[in-house]
C-alpha atoms as a PDB file:
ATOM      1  CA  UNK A   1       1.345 -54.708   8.498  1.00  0.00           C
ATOM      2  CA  UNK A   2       1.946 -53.855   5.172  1.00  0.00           C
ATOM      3  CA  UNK A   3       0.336 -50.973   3.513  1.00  0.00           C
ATOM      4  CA  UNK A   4      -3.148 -52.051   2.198  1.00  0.00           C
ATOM      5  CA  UNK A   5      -3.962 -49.915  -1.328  1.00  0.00           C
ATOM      6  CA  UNK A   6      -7.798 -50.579  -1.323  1.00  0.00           C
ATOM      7  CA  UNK A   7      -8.521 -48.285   1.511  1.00  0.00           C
ATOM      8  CA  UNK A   8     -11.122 -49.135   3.854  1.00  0.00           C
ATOM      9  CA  UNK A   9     -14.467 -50.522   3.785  1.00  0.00           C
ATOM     10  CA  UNK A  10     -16.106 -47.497   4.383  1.00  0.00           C
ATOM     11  CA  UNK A  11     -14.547 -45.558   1.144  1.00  0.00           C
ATOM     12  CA  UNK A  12     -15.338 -49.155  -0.630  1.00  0.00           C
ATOM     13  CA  UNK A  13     -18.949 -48.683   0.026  1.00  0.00           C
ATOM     14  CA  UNK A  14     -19.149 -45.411  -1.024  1.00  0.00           C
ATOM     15  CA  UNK A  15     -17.341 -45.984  -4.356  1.00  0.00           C
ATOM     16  CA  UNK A  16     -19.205 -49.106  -5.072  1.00  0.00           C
ATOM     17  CA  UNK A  17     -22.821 -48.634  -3.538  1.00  0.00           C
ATOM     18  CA  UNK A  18     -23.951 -51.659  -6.112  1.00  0.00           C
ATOM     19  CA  UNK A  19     -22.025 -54.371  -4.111  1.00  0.00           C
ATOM     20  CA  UNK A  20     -23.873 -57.775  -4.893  1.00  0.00           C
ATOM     21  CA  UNK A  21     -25.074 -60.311  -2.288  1.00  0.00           C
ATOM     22  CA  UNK A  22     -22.771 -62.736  -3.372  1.00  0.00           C
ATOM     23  CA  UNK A  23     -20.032 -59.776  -2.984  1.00  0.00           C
ATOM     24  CA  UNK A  24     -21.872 -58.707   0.410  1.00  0.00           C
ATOM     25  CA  UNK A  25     -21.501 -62.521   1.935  1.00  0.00           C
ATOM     26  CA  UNK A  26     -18.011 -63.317   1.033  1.00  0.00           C
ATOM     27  CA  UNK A  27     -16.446 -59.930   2.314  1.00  0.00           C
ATOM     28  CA  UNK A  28     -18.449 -60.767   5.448  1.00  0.00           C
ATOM     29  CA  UNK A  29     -17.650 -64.168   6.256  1.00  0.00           C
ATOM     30  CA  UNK A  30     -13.730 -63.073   6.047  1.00  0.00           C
ATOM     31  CA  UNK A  31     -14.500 -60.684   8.190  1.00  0.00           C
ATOM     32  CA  UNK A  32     -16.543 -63.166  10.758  1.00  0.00           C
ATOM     33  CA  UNK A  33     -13.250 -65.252  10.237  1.00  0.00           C
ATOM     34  CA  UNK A  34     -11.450 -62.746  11.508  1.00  0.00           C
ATOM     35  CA  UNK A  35     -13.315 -61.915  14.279  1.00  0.00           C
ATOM     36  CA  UNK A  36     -13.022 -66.014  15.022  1.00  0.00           C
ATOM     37  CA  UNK A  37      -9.300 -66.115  14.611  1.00  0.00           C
ATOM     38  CA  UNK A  38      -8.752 -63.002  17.378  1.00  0.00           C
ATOM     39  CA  UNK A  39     -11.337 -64.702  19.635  1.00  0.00           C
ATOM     40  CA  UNK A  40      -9.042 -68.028  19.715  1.00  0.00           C
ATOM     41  CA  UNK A  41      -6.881 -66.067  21.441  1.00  0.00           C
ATOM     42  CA  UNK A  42      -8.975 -64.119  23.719  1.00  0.00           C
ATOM     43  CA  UNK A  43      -8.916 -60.989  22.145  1.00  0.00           C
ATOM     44  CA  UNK A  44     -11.933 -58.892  21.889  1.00  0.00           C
ATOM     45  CA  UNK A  45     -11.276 -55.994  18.950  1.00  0.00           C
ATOM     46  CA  UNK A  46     -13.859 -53.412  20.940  1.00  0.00           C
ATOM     47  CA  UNK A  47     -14.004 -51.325  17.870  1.00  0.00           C
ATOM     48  CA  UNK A  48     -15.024 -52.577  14.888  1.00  0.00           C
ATOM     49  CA  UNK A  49     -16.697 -50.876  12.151  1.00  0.00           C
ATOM     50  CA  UNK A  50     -16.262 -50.173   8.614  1.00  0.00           C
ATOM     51  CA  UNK A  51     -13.431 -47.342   9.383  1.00  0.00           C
ATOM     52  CA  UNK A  52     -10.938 -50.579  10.870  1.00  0.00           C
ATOM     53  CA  UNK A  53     -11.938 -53.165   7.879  1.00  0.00           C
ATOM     54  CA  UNK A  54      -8.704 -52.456   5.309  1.00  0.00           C
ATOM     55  CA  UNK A  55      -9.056 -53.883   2.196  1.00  0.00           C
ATOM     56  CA  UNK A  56      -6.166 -55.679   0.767  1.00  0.00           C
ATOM     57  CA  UNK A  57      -5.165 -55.642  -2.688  1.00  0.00           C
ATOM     58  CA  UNK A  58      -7.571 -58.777  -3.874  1.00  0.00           C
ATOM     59  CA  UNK A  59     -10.512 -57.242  -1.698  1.00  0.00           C
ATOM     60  CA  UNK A  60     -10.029 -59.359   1.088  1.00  0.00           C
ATOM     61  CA  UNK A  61     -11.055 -57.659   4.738  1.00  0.00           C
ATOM     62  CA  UNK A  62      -8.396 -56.851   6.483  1.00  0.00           C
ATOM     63  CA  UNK A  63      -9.103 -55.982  10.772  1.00  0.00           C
ATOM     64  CA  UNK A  64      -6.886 -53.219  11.544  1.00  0.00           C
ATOM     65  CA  UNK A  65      -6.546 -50.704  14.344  1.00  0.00           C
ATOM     66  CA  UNK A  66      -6.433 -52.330  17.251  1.00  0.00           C
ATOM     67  CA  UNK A  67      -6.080 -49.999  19.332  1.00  0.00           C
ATOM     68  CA  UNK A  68      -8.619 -50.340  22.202  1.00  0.00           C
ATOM     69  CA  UNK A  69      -8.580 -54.460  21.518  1.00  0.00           C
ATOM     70  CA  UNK A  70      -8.128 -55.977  24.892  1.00  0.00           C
ATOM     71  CA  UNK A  71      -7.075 -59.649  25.888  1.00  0.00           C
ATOM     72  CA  UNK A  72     -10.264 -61.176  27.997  1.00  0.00           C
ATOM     73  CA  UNK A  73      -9.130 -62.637  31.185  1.00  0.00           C
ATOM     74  CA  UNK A  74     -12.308 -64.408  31.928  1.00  0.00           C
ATOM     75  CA  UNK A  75     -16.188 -64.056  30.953  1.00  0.00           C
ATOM     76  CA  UNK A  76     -16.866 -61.857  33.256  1.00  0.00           C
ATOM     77  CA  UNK A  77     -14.189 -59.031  32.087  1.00  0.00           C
ATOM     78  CA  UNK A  78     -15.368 -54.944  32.544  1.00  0.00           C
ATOM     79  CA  UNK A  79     -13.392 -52.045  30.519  1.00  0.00           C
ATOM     80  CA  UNK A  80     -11.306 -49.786  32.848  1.00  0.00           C
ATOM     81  CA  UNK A  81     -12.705 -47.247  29.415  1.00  0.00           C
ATOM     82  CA  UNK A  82     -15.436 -47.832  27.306  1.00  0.00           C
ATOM     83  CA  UNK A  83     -14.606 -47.366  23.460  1.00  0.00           C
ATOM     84  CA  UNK A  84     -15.164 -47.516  20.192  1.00  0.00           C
ATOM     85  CA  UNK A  85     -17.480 -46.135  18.010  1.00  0.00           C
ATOM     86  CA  UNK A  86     -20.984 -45.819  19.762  1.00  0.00           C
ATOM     87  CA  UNK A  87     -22.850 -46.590  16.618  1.00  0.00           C
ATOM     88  CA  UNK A  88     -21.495 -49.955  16.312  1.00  0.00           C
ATOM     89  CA  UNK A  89     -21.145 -50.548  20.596  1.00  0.00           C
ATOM     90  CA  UNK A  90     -23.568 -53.406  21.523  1.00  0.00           C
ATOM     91  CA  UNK A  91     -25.431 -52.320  24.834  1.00  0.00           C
ATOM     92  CA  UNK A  92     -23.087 -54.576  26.861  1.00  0.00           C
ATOM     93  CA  UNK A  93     -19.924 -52.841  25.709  1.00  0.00           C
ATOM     94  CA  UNK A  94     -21.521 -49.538  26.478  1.00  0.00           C
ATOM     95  CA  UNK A  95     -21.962 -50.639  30.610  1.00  0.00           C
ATOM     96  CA  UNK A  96     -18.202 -51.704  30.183  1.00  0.00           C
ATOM     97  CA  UNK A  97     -18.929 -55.616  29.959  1.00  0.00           C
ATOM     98  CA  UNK A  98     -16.269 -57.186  27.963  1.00  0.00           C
ATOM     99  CA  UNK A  99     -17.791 -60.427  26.541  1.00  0.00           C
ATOM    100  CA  UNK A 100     -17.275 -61.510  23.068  1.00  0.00           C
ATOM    101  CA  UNK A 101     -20.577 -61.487  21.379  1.00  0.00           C
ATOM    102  CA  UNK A 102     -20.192 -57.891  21.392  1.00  0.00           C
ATOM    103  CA  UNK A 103     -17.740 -57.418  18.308  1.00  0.00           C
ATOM    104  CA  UNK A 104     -20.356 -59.257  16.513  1.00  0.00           C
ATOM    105  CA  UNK A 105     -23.107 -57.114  17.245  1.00  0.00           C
ATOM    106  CA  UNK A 106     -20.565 -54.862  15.584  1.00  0.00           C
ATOM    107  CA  UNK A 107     -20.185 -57.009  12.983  1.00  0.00           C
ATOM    108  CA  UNK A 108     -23.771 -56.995  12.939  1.00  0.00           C
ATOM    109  CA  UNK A 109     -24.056 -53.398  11.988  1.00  0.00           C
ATOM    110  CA  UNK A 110     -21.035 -53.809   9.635  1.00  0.00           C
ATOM    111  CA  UNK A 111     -22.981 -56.072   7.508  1.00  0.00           C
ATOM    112  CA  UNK A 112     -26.146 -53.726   7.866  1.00  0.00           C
ATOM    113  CA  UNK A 113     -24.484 -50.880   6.667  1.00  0.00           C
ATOM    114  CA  UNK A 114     -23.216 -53.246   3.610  1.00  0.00           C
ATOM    115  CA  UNK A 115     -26.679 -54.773   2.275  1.00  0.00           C
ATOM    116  CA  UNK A 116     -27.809 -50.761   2.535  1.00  0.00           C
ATOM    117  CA  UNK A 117     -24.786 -50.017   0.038  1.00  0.00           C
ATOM    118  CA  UNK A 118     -24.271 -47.351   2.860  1.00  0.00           C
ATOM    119  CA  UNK A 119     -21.314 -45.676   4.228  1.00  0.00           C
ATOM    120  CA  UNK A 120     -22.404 -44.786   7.536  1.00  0.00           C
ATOM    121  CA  UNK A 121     -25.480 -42.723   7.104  1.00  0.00           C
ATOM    122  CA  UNK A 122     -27.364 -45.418   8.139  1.00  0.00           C
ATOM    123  CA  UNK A 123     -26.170 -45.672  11.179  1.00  0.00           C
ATOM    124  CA  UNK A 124     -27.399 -42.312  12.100  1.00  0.00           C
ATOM    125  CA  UNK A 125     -30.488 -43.497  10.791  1.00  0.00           C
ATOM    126  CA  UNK A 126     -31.291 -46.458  12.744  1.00  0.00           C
ATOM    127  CA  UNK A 127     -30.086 -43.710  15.569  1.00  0.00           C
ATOM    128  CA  UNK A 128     -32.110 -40.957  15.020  1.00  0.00           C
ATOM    129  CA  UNK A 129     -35.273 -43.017  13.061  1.00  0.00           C
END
């Protein structure tokens, strides 16, 4: 992978806390496209959240760190170890349930985090009320 400039989408955020909708939706839907693309091949990411979206040099969302990714068997996959961040786990990644759907609740709270021009905090906040 070639070294990606921009940083990550969390540092993005923070230095541009204006982003428009129209920004907002078309960083998202390349992400979404992303998550598609791995899914094709039956790999579920298991930790995504602003932290592992790179930025490449026009803007465009890159997926990295795959490290706890995992190729789904079947439907009915379980983690030997459940990862990732816990503010971005759906509650069926947190029993150890592989399935799909949960990298977009992930992707869920990724795009949360973006229309609040956030860079984390409200995670914690939807957390901790």
């Amino acid at each position: 992978m070639p070294f990606l400039r921009n940083g990550n989408l969390a540092d993005f955020i923070k230095n541009n806390p204006s982003l428009t909708k129209k920004e907002i939706a078309e960083l998202f839907k390349c992400i979404l496209n992303g998550i598609i693309d791995m899914h094709a091949y039956n790999i579920l990411h298991n930790d995504l959240k602003l932290d592992n979206i790179l930025l490449s040099n026009g803007l465009t969302p890159v997926i990295g760190d795959l490290g706890l990714s995992r190729k789904l068997i079947n439907q009915k996959s379980y983690l030997k170890d459940v990862g990732g961040a816990i503010l971005y786990s759906s509650p069926e990644s947190m029993f150890g349930k592989a399935v799909k759907e949960s990298d977009y609740f992930s992707a869920g709270m990724i795009l949360l985090a973006m229309c609040c021009s956030d860079d984390g905090d409200i995670m914690m906040k939807c957390k901790y009320g």
